[in-house]
ModelCIF file with pLDDT and N, C-alpha, C, O atoms, coordinates in Angstrom:
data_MODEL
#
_entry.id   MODEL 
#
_entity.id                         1 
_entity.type                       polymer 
_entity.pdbx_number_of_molecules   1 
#
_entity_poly.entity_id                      1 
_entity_poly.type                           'polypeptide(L)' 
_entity_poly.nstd_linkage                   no 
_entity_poly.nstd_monomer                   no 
_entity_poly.pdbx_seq_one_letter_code       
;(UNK)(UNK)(UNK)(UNK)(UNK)(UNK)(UNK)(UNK)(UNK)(UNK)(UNK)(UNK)(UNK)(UNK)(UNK)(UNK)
(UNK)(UNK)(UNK)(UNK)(UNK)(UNK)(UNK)(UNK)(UNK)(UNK)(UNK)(UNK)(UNK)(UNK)(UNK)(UNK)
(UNK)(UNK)(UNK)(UNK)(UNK)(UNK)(UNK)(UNK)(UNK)(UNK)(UNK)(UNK)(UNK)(UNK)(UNK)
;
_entity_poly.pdbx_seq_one_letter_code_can   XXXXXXXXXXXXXXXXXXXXXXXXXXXXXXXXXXXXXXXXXXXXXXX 
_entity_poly.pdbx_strand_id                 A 
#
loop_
_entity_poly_seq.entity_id 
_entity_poly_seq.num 
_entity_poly_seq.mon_id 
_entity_poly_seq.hetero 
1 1  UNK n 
1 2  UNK n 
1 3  UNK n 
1 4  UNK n 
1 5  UNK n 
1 6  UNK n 
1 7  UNK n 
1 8  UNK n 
1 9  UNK n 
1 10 UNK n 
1 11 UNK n 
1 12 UNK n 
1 13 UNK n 
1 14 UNK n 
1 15 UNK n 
1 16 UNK n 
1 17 UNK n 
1 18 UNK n 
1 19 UNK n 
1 20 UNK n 
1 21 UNK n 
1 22 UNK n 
1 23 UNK n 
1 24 UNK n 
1 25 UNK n 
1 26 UNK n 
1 27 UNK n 
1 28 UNK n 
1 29 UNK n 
1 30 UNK n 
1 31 UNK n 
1 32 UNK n 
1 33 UNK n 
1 34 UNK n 
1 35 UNK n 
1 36 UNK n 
1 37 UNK n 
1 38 UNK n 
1 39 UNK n 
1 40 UNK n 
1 41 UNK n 
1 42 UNK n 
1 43 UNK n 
1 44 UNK n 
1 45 UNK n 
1 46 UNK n 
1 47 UNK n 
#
_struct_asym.id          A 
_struct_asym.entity_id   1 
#
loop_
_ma_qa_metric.id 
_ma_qa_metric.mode 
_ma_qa_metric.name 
_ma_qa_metric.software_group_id 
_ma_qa_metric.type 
1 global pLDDT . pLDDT 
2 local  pLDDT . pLDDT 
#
_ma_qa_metric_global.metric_id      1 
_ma_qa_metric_global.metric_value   94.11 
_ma_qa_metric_global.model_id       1 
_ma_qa_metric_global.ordinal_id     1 
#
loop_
_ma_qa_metric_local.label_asym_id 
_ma_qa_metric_local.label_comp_id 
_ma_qa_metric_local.label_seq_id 
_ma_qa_metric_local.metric_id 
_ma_qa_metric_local.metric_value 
_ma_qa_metric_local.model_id 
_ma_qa_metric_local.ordinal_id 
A UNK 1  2 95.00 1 1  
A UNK 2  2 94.00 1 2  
A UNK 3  2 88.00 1 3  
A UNK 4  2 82.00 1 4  
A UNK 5  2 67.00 1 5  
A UNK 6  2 75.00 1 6  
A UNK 7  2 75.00 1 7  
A UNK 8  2 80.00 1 8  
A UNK 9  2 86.00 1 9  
A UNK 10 2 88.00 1 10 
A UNK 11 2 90.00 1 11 
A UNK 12 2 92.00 1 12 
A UNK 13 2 94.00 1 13 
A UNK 14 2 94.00 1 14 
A UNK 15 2 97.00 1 15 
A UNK 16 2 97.00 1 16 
A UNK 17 2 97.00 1 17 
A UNK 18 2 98.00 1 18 
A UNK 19 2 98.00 1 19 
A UNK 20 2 98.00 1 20 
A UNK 21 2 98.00 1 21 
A UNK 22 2 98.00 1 22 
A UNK 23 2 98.00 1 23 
A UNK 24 2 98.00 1 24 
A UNK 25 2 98.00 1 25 
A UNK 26 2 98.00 1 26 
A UNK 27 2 98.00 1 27 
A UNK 28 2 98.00 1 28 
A UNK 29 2 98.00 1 29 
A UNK 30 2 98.00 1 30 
A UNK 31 2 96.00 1 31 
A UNK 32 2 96.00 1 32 
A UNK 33 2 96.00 1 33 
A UNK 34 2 97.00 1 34 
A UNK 35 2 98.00 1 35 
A UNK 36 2 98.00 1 36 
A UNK 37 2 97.00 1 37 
A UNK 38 2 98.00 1 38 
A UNK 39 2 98.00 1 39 
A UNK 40 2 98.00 1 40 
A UNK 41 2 98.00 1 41 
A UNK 42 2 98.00 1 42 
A UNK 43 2 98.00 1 43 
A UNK 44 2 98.00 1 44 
A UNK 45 2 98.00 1 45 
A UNK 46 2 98.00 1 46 
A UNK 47 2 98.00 1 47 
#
loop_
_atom_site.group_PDB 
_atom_site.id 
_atom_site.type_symbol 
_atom_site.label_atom_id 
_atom_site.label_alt_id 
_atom_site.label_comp_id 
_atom_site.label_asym_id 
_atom_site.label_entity_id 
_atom_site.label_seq_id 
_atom_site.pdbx_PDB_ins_code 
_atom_site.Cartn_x 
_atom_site.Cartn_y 
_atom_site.Cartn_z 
_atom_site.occupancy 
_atom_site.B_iso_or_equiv 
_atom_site.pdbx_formal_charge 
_atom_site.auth_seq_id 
_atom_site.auth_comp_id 
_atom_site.auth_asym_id 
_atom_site.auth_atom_id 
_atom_site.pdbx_PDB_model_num 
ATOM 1   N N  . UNK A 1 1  ? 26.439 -27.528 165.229 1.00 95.00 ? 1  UNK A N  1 
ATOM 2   C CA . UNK A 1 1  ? 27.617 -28.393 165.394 1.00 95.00 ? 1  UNK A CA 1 
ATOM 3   C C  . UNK A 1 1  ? 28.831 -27.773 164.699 1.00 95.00 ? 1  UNK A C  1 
ATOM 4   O O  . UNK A 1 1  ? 29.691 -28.573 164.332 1.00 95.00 ? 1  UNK A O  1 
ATOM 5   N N  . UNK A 1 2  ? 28.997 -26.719 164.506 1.00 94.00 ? 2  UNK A N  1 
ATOM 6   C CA . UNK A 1 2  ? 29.539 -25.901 163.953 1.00 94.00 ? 2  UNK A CA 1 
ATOM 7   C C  . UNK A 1 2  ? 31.408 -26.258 164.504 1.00 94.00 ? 2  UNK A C  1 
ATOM 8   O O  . UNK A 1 2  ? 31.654 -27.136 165.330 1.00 94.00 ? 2  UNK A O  1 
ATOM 9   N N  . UNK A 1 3  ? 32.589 -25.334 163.810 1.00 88.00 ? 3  UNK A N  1 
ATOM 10  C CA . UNK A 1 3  ? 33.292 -25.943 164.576 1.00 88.00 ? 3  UNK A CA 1 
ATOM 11  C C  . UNK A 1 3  ? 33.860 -24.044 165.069 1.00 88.00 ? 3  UNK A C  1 
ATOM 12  O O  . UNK A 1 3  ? 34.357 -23.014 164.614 1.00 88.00 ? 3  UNK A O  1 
ATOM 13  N N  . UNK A 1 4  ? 33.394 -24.583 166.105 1.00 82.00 ? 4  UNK A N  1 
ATOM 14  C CA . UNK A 1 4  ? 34.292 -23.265 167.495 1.00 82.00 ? 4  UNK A CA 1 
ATOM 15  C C  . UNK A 1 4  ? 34.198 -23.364 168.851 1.00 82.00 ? 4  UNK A C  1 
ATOM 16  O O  . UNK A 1 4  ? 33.449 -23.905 169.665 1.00 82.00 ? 4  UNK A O  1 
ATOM 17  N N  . UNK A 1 5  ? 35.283 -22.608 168.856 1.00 67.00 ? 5  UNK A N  1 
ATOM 18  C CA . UNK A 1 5  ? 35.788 -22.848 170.833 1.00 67.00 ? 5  UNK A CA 1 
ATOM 19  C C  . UNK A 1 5  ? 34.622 -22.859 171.765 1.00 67.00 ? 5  UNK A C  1 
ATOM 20  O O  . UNK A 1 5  ? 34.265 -21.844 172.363 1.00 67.00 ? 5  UNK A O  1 
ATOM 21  N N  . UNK A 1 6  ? 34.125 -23.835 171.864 1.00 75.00 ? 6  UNK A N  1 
ATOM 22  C CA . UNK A 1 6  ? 32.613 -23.996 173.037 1.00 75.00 ? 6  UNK A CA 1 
ATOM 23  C C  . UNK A 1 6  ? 33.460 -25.228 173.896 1.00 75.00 ? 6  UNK A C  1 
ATOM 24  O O  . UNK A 1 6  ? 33.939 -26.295 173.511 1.00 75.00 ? 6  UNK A O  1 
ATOM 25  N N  . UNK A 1 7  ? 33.411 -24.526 175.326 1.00 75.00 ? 7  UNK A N  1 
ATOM 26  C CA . UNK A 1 7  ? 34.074 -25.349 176.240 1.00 75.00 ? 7  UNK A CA 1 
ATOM 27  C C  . UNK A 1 7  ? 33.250 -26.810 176.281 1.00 75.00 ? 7  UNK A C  1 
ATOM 28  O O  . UNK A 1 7  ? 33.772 -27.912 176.114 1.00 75.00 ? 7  UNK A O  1 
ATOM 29  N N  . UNK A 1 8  ? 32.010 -26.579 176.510 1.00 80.00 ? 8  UNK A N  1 
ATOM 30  C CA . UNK A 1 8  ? 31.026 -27.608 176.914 1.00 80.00 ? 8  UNK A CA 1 
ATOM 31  C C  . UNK A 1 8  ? 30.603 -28.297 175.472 1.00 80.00 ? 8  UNK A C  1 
ATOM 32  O O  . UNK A 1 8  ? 29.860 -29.278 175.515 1.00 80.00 ? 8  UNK A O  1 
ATOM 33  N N  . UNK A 1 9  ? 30.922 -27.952 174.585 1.00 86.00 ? 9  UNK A N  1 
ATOM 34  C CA . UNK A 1 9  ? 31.391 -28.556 173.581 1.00 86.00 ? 9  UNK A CA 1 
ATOM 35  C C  . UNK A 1 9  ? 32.267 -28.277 172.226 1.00 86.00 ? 9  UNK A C  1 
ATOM 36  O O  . UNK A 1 9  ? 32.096 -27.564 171.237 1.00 86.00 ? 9  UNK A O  1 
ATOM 37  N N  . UNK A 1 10 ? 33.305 -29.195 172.665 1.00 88.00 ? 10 UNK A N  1 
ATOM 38  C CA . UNK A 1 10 ? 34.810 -28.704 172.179 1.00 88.00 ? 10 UNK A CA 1 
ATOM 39  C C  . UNK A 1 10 ? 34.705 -29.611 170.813 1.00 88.00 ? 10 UNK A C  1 
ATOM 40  O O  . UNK A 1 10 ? 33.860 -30.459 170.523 1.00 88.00 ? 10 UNK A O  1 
ATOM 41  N N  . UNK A 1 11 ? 35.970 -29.099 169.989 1.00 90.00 ? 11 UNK A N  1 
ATOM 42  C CA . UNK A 1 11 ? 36.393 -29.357 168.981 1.00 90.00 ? 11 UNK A CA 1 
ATOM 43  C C  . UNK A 1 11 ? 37.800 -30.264 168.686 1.00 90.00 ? 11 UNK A C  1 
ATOM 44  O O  . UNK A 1 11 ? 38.655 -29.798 167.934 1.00 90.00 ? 11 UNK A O  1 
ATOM 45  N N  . UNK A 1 12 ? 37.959 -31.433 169.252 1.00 92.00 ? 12 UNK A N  1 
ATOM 46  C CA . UNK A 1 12 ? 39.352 -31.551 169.710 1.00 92.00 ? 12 UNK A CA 1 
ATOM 47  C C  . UNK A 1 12 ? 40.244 -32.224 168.324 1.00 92.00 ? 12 UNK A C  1 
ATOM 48  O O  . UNK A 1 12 ? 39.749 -33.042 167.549 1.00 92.00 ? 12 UNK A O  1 
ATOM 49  N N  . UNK A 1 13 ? 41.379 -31.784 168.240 1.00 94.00 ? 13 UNK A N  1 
ATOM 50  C CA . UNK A 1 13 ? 41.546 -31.899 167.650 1.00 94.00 ? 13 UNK A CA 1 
ATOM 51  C C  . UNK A 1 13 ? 43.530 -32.384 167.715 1.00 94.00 ? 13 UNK A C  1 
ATOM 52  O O  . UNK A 1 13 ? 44.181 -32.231 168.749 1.00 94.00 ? 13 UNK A O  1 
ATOM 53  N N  . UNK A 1 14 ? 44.051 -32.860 166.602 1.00 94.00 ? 14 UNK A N  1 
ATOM 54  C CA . UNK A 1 14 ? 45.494 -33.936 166.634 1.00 94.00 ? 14 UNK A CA 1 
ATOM 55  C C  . UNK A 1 14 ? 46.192 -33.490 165.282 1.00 94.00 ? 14 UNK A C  1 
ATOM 56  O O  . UNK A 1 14 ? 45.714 -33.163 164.196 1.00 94.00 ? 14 UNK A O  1 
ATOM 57  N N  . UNK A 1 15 ? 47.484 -33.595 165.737 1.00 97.00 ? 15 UNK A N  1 
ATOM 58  C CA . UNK A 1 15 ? 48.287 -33.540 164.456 1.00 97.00 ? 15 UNK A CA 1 
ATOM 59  C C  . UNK A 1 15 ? 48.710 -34.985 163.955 1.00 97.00 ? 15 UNK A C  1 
ATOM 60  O O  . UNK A 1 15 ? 48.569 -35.670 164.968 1.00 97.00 ? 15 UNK A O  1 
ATOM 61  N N  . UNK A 1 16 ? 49.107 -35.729 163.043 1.00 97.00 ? 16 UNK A N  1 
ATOM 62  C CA . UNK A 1 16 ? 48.805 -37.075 162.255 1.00 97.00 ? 16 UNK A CA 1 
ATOM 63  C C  . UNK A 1 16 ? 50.149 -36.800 161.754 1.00 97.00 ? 16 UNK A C  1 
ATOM 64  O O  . UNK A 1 16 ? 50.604 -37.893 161.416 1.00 97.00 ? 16 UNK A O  1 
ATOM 65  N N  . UNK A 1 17 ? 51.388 -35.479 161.446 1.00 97.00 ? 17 UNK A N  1 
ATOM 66  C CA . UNK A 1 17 ? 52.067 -36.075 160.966 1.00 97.00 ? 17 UNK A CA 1 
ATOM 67  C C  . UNK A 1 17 ? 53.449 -35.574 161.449 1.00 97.00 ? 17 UNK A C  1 
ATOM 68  O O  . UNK A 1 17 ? 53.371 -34.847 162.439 1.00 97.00 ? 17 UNK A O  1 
ATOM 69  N N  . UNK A 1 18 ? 54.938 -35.841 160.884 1.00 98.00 ? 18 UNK A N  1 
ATOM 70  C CA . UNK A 1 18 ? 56.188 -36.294 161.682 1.00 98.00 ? 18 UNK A CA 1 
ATOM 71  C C  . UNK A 1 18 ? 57.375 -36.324 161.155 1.00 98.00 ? 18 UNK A C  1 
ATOM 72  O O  . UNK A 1 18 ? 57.781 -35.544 160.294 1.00 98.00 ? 18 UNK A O  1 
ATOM 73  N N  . UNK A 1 19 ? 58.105 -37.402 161.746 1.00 98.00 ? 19 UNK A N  1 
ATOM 74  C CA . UNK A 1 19 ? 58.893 -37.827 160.896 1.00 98.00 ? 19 UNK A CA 1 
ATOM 75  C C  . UNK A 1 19 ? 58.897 -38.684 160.149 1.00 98.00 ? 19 UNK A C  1 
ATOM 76  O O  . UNK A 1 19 ? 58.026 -39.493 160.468 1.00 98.00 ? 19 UNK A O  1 
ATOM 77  N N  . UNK A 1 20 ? 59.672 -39.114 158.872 1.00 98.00 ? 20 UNK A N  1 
ATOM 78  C CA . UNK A 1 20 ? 59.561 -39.739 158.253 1.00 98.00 ? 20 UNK A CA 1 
ATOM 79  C C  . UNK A 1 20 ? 60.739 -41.057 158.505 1.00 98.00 ? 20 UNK A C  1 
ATOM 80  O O  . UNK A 1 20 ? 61.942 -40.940 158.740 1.00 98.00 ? 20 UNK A O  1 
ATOM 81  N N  . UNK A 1 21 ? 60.053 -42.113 158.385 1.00 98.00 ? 21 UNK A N  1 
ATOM 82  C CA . UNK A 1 21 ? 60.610 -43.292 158.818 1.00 98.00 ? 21 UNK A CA 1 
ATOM 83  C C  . UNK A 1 21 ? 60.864 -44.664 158.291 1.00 98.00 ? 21 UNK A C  1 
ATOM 84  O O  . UNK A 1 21 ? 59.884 -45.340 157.981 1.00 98.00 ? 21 UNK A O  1 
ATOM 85  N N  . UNK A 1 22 ? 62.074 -45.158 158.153 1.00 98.00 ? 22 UNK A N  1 
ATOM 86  C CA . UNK A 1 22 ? 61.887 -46.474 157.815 1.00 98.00 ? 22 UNK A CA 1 
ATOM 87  C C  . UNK A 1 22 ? 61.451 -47.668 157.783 1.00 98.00 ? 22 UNK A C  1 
ATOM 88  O O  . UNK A 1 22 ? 62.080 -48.503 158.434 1.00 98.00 ? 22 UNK A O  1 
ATOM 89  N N  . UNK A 1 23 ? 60.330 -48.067 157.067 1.00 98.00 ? 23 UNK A N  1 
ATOM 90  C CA . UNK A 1 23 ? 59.037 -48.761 157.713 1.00 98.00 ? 23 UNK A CA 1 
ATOM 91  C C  . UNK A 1 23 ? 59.214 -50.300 158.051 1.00 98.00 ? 23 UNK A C  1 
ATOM 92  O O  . UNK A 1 23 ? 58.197 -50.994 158.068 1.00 98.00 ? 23 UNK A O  1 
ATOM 93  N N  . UNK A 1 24 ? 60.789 -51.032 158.396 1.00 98.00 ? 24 UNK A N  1 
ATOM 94  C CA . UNK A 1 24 ? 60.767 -51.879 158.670 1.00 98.00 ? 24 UNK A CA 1 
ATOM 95  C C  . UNK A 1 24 ? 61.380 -51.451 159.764 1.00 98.00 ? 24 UNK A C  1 
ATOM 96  O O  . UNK A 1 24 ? 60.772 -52.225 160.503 1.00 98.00 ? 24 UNK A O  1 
ATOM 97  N N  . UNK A 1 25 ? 62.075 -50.869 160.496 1.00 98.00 ? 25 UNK A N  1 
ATOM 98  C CA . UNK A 1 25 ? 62.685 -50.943 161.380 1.00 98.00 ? 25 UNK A CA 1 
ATOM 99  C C  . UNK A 1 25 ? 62.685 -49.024 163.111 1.00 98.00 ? 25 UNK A C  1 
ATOM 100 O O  . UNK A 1 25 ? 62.930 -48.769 164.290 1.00 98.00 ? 25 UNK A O  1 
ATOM 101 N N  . UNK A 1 26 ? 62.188 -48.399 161.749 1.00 98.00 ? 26 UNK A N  1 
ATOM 102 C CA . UNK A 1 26 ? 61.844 -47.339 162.628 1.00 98.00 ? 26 UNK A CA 1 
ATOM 103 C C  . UNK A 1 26 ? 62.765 -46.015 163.028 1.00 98.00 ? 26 UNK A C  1 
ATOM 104 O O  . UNK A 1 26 ? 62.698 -45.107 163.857 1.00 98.00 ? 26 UNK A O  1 
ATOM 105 N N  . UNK A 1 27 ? 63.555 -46.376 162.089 1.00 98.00 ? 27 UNK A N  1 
ATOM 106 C CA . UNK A 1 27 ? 64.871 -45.505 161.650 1.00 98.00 ? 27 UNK A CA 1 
ATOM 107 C C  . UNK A 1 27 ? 64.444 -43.797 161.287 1.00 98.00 ? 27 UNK A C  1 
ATOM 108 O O  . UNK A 1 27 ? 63.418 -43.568 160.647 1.00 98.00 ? 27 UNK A O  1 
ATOM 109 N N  . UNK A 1 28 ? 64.995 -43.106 161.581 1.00 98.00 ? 28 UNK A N  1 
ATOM 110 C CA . UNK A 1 28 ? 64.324 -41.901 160.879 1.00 98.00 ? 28 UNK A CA 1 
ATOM 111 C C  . UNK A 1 28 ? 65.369 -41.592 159.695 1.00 98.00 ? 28 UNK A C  1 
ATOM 112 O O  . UNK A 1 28 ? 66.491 -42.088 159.800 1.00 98.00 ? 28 UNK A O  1 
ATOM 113 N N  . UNK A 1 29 ? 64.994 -40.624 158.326 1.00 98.00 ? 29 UNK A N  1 
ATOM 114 C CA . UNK A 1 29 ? 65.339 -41.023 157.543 1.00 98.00 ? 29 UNK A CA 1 
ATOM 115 C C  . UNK A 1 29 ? 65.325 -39.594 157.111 1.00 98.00 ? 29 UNK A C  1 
ATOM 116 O O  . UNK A 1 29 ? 64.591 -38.833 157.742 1.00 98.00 ? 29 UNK A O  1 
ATOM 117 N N  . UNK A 1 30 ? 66.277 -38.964 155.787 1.00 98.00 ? 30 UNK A N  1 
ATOM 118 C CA . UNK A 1 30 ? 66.929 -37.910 155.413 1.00 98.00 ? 30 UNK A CA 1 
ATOM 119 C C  . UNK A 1 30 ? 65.469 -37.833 154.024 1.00 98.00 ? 30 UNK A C  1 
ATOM 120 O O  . UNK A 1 30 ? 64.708 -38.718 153.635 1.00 98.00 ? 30 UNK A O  1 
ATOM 121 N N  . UNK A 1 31 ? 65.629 -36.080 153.537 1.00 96.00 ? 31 UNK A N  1 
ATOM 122 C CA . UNK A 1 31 ? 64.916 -36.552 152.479 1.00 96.00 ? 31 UNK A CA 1 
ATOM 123 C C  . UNK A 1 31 ? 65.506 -37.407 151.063 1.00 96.00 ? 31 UNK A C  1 
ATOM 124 O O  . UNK A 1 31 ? 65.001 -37.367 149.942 1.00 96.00 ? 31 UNK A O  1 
ATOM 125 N N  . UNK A 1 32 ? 66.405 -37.974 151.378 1.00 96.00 ? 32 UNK A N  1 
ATOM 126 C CA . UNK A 1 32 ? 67.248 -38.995 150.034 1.00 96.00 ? 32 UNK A CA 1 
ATOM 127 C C  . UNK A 1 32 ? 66.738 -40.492 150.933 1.00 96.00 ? 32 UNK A C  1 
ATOM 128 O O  . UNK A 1 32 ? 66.803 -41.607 150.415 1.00 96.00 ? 32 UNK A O  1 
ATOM 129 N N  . UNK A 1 33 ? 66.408 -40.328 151.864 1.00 96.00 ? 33 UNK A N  1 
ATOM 130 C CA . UNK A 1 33 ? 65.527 -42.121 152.054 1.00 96.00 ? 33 UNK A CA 1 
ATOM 131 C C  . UNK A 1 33 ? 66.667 -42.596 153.309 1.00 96.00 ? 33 UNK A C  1 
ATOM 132 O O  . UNK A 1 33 ? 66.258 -43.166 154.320 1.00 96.00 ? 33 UNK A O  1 
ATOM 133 N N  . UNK A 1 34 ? 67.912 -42.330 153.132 1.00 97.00 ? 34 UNK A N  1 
ATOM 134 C CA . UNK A 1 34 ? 69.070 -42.942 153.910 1.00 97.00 ? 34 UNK A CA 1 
ATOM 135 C C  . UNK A 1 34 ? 68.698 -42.679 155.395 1.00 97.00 ? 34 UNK A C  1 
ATOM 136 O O  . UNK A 1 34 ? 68.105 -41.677 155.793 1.00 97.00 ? 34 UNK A O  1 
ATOM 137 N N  . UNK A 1 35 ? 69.164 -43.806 156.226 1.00 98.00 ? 35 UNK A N  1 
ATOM 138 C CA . UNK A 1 35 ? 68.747 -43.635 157.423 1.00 98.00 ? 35 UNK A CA 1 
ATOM 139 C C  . UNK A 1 35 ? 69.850 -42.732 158.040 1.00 98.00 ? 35 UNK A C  1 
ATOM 140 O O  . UNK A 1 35 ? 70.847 -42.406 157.397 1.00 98.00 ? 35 UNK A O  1 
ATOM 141 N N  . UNK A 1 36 ? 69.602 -42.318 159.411 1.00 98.00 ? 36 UNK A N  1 
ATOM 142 C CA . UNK A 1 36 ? 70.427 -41.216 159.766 1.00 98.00 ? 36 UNK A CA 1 
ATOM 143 C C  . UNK A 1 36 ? 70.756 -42.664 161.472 1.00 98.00 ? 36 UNK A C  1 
ATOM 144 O O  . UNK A 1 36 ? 70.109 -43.158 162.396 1.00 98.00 ? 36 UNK A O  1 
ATOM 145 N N  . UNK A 1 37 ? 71.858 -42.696 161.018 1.00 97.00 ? 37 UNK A N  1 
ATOM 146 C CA . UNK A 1 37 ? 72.410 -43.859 162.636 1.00 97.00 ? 37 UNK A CA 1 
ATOM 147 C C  . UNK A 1 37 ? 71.966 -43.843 163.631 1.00 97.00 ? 37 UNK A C  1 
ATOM 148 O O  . UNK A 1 37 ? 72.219 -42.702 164.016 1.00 97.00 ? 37 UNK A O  1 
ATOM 149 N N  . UNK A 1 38 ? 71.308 -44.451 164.585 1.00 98.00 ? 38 UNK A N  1 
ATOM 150 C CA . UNK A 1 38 ? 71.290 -43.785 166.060 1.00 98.00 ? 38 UNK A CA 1 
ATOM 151 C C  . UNK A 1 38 ? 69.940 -43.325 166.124 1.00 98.00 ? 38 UNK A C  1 
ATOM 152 O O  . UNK A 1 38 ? 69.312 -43.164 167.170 1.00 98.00 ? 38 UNK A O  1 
ATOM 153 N N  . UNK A 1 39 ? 69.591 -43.157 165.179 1.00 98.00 ? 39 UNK A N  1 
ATOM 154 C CA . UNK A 1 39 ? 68.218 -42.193 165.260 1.00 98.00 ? 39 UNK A CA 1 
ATOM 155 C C  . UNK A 1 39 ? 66.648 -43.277 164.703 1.00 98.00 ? 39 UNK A C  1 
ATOM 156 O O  . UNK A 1 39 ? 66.443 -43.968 163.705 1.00 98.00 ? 39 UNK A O  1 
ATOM 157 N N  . UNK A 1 40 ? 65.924 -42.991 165.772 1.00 98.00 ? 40 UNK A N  1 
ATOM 158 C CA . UNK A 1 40 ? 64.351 -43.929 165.263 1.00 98.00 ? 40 UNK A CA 1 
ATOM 159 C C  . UNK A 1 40 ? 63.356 -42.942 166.437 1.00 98.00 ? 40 UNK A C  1 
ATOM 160 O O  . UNK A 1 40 ? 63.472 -42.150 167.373 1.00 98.00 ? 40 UNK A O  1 
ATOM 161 N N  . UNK A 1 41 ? 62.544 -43.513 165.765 1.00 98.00 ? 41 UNK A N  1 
ATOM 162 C CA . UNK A 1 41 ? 61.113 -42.108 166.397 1.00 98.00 ? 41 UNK A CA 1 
ATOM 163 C C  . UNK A 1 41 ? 59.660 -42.994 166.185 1.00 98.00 ? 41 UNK A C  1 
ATOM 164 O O  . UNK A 1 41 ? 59.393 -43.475 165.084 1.00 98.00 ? 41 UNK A O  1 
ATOM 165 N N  . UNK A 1 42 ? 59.116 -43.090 166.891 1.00 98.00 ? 42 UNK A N  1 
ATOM 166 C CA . UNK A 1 42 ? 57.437 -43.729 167.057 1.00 98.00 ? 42 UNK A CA 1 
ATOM 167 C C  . UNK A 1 42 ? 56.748 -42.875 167.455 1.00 98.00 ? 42 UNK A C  1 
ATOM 168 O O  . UNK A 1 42 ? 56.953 -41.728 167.851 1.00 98.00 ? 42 UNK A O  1 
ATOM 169 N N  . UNK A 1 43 ? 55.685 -43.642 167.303 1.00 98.00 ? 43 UNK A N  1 
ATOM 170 C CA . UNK A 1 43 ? 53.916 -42.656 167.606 1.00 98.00 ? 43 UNK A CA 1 
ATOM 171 C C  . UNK A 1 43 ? 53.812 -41.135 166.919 1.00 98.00 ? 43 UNK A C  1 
ATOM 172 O O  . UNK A 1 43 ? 54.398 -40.977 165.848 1.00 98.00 ? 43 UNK A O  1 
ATOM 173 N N  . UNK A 1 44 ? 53.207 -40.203 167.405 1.00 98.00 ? 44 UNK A N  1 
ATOM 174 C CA . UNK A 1 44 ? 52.876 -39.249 166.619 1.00 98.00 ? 44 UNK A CA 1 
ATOM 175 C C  . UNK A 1 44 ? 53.701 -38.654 166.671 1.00 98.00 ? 44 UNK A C  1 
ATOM 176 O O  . UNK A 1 44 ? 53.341 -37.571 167.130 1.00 98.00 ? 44 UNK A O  1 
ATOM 177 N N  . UNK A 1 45 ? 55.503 -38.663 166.316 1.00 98.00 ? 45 UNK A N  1 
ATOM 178 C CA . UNK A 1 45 ? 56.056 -38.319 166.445 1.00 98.00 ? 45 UNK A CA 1 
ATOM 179 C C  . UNK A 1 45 ? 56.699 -38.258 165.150 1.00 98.00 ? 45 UNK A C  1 
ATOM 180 O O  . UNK A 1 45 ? 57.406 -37.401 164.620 1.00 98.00 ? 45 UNK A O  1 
ATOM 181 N N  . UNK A 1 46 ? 56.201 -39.578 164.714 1.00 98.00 ? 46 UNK A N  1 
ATOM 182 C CA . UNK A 1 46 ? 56.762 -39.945 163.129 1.00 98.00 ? 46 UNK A CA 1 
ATOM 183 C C  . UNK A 1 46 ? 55.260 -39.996 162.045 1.00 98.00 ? 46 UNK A C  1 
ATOM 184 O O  . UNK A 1 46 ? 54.359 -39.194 162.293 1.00 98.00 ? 46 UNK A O  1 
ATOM 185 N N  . UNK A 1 47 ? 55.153 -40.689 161.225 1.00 98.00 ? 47 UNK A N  1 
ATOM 186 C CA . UNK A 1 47 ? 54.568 -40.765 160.206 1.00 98.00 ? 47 UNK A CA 1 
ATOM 187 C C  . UNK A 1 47 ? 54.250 -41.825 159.918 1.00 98.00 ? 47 UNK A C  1 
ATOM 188 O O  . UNK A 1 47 ? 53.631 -42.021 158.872 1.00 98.00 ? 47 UNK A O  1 
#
């Protein structure tokens, strides 16, 4: 069960992380916390 490229049995695998976001509203956010206007990001896109 090893982990390598075997078609018939694969290894699949996801990235988990993004942008960073304001967790009430979905804002994306500078590294000082401040939201940046205009701007919000979901799913694995953010964090």
């Amino acid at each position: 069960i090893s982990f390598s490229a075997r078609l018939t049995y694969p290894m699949p695998m996801l990235t988990l992380g993004g942008l960073v976001v304001d967790e009430d509203s979905g804002a994306v956010v500078t590294g000082s916390g401040a939201a940046i206007p205009g701007l919000y990001a979901a799913g694995r896109t953010a964090v």
